[in-house]
N, C-alpha and C. Protein backbone atom coordinates (compact mmCIF):
# COMPACT_ATOMS: atom_id res chain seq x y z
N UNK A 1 2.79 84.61 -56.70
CA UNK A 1 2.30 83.58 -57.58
C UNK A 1 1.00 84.07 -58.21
N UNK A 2 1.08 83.68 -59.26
CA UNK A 2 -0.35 84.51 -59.93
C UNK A 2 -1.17 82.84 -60.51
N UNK A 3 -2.64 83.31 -60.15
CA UNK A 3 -3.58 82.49 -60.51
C UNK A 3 -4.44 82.79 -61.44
N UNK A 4 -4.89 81.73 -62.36
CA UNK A 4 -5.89 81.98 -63.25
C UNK A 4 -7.49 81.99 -62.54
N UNK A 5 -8.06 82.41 -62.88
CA UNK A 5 -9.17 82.79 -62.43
C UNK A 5 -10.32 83.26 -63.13
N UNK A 6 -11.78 82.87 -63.25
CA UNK A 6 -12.86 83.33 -64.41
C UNK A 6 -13.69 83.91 -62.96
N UNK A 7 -14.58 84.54 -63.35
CA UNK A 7 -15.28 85.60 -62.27
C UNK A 7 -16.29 85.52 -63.42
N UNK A 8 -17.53 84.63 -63.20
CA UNK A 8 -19.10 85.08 -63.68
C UNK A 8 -19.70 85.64 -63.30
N UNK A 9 -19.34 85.93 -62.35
CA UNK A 9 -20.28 87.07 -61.53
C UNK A 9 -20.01 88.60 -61.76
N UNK A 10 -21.00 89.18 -61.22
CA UNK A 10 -20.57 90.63 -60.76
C UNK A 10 -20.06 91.39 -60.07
N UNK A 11 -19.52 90.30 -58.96
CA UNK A 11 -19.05 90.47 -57.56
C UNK A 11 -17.35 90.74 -58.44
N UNK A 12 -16.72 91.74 -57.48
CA UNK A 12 -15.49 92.14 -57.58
C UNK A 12 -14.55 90.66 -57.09
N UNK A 13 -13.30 90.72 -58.01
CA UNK A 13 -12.47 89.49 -57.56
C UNK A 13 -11.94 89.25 -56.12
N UNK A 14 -12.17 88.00 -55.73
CA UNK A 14 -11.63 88.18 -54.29
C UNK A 14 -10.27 88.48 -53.76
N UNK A 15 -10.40 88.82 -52.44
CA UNK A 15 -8.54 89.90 -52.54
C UNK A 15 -8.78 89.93 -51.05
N UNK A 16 -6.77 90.11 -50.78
CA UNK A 16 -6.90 89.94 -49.23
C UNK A 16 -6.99 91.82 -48.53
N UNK A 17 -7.40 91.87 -47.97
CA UNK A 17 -7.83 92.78 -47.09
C UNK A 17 -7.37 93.81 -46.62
N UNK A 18 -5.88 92.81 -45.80
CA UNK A 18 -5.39 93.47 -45.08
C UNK A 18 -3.87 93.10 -45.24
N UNK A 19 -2.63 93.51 -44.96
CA UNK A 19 -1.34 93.04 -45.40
C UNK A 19 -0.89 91.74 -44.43
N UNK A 20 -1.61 91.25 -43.69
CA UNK A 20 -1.86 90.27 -42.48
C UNK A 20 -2.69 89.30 -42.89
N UNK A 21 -3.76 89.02 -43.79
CA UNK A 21 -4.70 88.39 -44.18
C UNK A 21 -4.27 87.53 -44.84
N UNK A 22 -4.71 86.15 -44.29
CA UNK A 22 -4.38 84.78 -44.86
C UNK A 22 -5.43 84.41 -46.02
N UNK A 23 -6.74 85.14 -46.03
CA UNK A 23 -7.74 84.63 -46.49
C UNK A 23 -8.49 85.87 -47.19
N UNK A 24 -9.27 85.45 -48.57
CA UNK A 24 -9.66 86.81 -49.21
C UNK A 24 -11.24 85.83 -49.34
N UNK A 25 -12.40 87.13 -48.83
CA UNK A 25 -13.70 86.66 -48.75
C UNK A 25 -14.24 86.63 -50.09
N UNK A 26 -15.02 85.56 -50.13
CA UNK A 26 -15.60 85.56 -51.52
C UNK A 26 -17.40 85.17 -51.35
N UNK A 27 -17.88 86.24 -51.98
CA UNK A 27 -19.45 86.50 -52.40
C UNK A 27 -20.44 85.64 -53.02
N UNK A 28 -21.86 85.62 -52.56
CA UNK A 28 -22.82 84.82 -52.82
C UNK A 28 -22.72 85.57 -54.45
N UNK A 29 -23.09 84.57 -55.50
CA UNK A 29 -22.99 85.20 -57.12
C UNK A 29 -24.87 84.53 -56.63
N UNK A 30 -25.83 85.17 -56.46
CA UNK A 30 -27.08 84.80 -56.55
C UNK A 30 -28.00 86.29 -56.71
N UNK A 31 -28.88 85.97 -57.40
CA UNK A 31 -30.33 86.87 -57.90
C UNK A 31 -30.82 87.48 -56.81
N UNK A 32 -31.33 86.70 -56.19
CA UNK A 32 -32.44 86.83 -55.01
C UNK A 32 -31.70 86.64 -53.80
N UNK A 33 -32.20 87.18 -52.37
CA UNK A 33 -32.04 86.33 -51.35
C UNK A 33 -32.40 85.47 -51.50
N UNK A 34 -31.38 84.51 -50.61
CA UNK A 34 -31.83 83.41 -49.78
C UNK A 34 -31.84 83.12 -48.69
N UNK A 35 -32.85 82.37 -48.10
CA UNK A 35 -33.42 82.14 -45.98
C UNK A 35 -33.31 81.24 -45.59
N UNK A 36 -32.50 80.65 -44.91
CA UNK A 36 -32.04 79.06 -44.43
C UNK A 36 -33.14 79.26 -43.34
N UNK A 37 -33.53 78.04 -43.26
CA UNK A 37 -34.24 77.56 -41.29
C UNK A 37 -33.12 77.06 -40.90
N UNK A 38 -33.21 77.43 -39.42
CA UNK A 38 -32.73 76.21 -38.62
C UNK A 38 -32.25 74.72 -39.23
N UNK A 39 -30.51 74.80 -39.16
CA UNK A 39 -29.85 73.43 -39.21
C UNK A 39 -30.69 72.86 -40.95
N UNK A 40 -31.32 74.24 -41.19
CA UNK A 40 -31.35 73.89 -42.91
C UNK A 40 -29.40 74.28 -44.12
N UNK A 41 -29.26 73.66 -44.93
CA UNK A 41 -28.24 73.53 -45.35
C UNK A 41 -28.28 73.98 -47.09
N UNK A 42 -27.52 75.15 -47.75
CA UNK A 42 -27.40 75.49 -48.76
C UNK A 42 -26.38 75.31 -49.57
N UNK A 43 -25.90 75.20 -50.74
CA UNK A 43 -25.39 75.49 -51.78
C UNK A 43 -24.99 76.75 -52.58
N UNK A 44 -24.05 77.51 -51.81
CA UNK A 44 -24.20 79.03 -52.69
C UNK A 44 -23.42 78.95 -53.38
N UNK A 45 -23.50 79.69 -54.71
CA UNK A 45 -22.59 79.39 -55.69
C UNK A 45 -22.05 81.13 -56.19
N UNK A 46 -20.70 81.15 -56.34
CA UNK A 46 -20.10 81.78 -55.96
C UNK A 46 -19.50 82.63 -57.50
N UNK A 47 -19.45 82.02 -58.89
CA UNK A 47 -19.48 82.63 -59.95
C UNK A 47 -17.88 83.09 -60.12
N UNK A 48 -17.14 81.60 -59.17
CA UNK A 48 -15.60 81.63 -59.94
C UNK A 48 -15.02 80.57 -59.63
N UNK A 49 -14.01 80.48 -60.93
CA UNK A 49 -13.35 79.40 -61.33
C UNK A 49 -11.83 79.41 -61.45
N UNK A 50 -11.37 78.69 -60.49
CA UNK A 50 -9.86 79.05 -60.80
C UNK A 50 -8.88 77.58 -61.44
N UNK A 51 -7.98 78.02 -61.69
CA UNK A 51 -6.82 76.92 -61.65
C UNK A 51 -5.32 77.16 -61.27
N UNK A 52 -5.70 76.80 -60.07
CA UNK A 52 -4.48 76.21 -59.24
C UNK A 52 -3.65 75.37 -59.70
N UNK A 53 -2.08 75.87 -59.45
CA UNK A 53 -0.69 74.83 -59.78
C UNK A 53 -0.72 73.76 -59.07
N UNK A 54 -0.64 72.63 -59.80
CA UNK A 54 0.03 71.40 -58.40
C UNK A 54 0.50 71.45 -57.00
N UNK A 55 0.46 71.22 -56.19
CA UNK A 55 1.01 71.26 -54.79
C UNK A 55 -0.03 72.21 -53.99
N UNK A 56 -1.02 72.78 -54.89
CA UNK A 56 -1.95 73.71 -54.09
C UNK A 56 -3.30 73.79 -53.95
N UNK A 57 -4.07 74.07 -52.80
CA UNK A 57 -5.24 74.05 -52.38
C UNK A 57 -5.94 75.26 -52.02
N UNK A 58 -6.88 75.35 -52.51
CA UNK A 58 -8.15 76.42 -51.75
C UNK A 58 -8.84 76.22 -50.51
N UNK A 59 -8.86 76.41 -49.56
CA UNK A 59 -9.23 76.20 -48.54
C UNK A 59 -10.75 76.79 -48.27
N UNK A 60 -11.59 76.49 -47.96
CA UNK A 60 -12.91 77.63 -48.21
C UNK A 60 -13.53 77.34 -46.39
N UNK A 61 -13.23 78.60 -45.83
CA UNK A 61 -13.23 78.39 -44.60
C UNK A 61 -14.28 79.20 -44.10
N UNK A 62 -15.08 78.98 -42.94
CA UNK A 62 -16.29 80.40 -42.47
C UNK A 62 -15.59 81.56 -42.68
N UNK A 63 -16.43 82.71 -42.55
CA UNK A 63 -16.15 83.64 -41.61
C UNK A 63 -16.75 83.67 -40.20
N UNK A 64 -15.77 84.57 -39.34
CA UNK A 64 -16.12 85.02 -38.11
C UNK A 64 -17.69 85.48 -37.92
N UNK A 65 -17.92 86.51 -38.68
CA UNK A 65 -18.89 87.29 -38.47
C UNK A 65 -20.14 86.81 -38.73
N UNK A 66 -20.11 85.93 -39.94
CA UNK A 66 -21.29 84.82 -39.79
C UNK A 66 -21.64 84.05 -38.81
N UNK A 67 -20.39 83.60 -38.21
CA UNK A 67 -20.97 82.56 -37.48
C UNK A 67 -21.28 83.17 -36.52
N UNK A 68 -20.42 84.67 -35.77
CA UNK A 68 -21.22 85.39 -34.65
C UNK A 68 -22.70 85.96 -34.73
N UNK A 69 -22.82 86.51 -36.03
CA UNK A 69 -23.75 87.36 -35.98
C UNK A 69 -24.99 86.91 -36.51
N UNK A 70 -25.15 85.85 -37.49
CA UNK A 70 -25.87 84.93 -38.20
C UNK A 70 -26.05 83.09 -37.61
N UNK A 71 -25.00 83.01 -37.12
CA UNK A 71 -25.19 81.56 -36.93
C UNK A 71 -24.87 80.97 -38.10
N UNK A 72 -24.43 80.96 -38.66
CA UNK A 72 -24.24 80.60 -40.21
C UNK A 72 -22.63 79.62 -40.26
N UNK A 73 -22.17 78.75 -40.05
CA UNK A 73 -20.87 77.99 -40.90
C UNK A 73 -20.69 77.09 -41.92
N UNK A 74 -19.87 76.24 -41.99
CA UNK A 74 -19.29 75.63 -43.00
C UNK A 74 -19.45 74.23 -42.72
N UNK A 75 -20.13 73.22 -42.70
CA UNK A 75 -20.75 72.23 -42.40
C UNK A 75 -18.73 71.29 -42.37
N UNK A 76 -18.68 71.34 -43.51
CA UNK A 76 -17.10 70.53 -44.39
C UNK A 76 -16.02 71.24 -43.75
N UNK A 77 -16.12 72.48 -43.47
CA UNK A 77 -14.93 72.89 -42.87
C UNK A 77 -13.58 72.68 -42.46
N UNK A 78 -12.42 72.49 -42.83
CA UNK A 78 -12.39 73.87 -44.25
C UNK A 78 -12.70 72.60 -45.65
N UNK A 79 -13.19 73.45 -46.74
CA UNK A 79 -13.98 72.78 -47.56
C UNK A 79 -12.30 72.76 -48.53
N UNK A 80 -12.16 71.57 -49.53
CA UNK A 80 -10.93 71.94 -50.06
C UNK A 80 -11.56 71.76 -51.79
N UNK A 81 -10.71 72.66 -52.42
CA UNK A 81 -10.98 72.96 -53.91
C UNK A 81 -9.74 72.13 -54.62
N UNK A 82 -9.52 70.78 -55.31
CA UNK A 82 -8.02 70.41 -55.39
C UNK A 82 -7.65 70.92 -56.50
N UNK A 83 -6.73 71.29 -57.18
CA UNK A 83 -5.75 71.92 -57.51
C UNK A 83 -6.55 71.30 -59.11
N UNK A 84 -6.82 70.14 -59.21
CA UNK A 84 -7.32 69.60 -60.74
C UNK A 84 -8.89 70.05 -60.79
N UNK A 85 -9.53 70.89 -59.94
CA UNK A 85 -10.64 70.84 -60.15
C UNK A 85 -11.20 72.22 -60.83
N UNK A 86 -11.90 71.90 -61.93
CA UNK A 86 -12.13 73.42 -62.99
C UNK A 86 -13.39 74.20 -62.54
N UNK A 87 -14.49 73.17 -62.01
CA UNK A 87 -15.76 73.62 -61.85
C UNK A 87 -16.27 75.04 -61.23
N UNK A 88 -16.92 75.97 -60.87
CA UNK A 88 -17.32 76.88 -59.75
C UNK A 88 -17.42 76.52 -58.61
N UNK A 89 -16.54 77.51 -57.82
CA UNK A 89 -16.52 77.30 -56.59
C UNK A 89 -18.10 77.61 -56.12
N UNK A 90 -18.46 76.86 -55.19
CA UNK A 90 -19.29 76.81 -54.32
C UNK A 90 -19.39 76.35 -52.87
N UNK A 91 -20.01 77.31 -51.81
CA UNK A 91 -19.77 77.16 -50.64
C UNK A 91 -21.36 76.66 -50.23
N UNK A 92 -20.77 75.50 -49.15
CA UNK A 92 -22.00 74.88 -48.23
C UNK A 92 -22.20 75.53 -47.00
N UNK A 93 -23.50 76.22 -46.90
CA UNK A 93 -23.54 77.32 -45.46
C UNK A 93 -24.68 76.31 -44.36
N UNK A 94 -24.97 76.70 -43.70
CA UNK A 94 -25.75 75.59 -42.85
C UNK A 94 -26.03 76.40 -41.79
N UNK A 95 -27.23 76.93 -41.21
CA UNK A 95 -27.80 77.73 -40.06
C UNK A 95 -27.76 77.27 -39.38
N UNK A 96 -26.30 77.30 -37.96
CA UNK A 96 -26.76 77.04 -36.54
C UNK A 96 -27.64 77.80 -35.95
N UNK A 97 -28.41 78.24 -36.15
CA UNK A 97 -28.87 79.17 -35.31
C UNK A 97 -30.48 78.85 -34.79
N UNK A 98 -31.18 79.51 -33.90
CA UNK A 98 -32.76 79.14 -33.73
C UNK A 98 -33.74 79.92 -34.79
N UNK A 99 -32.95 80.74 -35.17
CA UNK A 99 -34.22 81.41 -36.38
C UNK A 99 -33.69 81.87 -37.91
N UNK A 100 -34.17 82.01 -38.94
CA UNK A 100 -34.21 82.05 -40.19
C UNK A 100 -32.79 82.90 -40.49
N UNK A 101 -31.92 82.46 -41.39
CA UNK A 101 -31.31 83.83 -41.92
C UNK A 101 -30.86 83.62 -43.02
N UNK A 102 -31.21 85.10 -43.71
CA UNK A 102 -31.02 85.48 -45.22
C UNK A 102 -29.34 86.08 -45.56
N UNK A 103 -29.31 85.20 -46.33
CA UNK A 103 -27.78 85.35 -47.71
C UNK A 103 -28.46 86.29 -48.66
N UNK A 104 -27.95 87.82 -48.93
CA UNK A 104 -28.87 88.62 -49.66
C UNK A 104 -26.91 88.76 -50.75
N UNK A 105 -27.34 88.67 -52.01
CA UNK A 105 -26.47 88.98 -53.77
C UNK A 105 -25.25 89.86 -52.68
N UNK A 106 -24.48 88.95 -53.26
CA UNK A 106 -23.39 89.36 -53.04
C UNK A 106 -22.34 89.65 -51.73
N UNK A 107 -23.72 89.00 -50.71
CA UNK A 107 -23.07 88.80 -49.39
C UNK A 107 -21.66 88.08 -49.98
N UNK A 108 -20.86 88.52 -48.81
CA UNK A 108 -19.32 87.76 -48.28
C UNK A 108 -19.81 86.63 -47.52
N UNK A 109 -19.59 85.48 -47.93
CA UNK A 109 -20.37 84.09 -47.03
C UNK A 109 -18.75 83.06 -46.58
N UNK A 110 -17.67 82.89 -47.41
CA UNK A 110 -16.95 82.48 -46.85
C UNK A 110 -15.51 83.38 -47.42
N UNK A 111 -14.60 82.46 -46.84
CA UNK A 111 -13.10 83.05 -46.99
C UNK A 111 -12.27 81.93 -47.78
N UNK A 112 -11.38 82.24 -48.64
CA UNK A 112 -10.81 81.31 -49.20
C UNK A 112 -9.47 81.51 -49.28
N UNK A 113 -8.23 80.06 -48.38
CA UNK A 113 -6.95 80.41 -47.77
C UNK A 113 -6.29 79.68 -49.13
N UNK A 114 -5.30 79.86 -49.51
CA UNK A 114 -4.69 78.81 -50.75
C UNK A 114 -3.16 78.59 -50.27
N UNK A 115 -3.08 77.56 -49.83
CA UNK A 115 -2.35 76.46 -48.71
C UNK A 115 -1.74 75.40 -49.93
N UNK A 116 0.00 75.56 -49.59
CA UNK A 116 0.66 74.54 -50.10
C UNK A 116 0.43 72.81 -49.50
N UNK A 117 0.08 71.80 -50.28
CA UNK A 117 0.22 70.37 -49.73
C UNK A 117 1.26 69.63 -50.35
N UNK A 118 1.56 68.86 -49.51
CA UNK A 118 2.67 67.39 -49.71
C UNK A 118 1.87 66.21 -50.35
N UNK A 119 1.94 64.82 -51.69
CA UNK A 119 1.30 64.12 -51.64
C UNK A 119 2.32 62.86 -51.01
N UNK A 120 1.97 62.27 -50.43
CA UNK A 120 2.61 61.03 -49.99
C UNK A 120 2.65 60.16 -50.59
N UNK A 121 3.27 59.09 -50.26
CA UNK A 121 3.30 57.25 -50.83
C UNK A 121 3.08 56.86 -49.48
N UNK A 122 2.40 55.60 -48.97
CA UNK A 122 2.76 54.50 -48.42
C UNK A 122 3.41 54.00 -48.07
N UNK A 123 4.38 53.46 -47.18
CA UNK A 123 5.33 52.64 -46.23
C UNK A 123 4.51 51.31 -45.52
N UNK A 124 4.37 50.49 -46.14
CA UNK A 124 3.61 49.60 -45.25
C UNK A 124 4.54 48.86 -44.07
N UNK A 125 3.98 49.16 -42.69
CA UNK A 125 5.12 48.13 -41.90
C UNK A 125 4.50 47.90 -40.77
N UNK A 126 5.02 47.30 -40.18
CA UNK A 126 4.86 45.86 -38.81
C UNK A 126 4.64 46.86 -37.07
N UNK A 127 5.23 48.04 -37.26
CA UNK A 127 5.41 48.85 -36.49
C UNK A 127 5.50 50.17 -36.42
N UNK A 128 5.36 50.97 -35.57
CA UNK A 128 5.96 52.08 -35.30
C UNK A 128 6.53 52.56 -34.64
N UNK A 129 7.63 53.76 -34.81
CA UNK A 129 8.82 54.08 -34.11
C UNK A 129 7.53 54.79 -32.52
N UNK A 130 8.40 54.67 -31.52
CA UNK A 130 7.68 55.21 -30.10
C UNK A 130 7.85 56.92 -29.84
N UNK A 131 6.93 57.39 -29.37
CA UNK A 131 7.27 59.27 -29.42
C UNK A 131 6.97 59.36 -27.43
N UNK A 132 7.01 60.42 -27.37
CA UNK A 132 6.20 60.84 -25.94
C UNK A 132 5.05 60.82 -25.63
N UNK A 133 4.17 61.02 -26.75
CA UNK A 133 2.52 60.69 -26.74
C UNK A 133 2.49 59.35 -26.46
N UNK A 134 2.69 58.84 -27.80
CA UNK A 134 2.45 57.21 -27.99
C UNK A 134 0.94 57.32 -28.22
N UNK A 135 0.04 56.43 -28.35
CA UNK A 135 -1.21 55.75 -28.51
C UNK A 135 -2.74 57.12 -27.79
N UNK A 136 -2.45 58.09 -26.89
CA UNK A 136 -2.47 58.75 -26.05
C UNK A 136 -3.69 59.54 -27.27
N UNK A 137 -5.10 59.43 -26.93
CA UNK A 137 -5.60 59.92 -27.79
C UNK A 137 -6.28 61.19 -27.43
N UNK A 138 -7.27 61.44 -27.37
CA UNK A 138 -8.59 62.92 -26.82
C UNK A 138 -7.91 63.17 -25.59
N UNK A 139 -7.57 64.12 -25.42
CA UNK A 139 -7.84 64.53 -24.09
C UNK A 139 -6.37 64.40 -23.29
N UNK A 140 -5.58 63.66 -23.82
CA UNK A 140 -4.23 63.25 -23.67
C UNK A 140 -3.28 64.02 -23.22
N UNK A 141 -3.47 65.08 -23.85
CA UNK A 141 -2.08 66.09 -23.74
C UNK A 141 -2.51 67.36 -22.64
N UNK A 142 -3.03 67.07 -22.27
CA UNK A 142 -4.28 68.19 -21.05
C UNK A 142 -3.52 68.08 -19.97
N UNK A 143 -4.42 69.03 -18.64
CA UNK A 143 -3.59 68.77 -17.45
C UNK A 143 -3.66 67.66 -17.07
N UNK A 144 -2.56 67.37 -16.31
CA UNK A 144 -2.66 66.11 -15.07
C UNK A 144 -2.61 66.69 -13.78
């Protein structure tokens, strides 16, 4: 399936990796570093624009290595881009961590999966059919 896609940036288009890879990383499009504090929360903007067919979503998910090595995730997780939306992608990063860390041009900050969805209708009714769970919420399906 081929996607349309604008790239303002300078950063190379995002692409999967590996022949296994669900997800192709996509780059801070920014000037300068930037230094989150502690459980401080950013806006990076990423310098692309796509348009997605109906039935499909962008998924904009951490990476691993941020969150190991930086403390760094995805507050929204996974963040979704809907299929009608034209604007620049932009990712929300948020420092778990106890000390400062810098997003330096062109860092890889998240990953972006593009995932088929179903839209539904409504059934309004009086009941529901019974399963093996049933009502059975947190913690439910664990040992006994």
């Amino acid at each position: 399936m081929k996607v349309k896609i604008i790239n303002q940036s300078a950063n190379a288009l995002p692409q999967y990796e590996t022949v296994g890879s669900a997800g192709m990383d996509i780059r801070a499009n920014i000037e300068n570093a930037i230094t989150l504090q502690p459980l401080e929360r950013v806006l990076v903007p990423t310098g692309l624009f796509i348009e997605l067919p109906q039935g499909y979503e962008a998924q904009i998910r951490p990476r691993s290595g941020l969150a190991a090595k930086k403390g760094l995730g995805i507050p929204n997780s996974p963040g979704t881009i809907d299929s009608d939306y034209r604007g620049e992608i932009k990712v929300i990063l948020i420092n778990l961590s106890n000390e400062p860390q810098t997003i330096e041009p062109a860092e890889r900050v998240a990953q972006m999966v593009i995932a088929r969805y179903e839209q539904i209708s409504w059934e309004l009714s009086e009941a529901l059919s019974d399963s093996e769970r049933g009502a059975g919420g947190f913690g439910s399906t664990g040992k006994k």
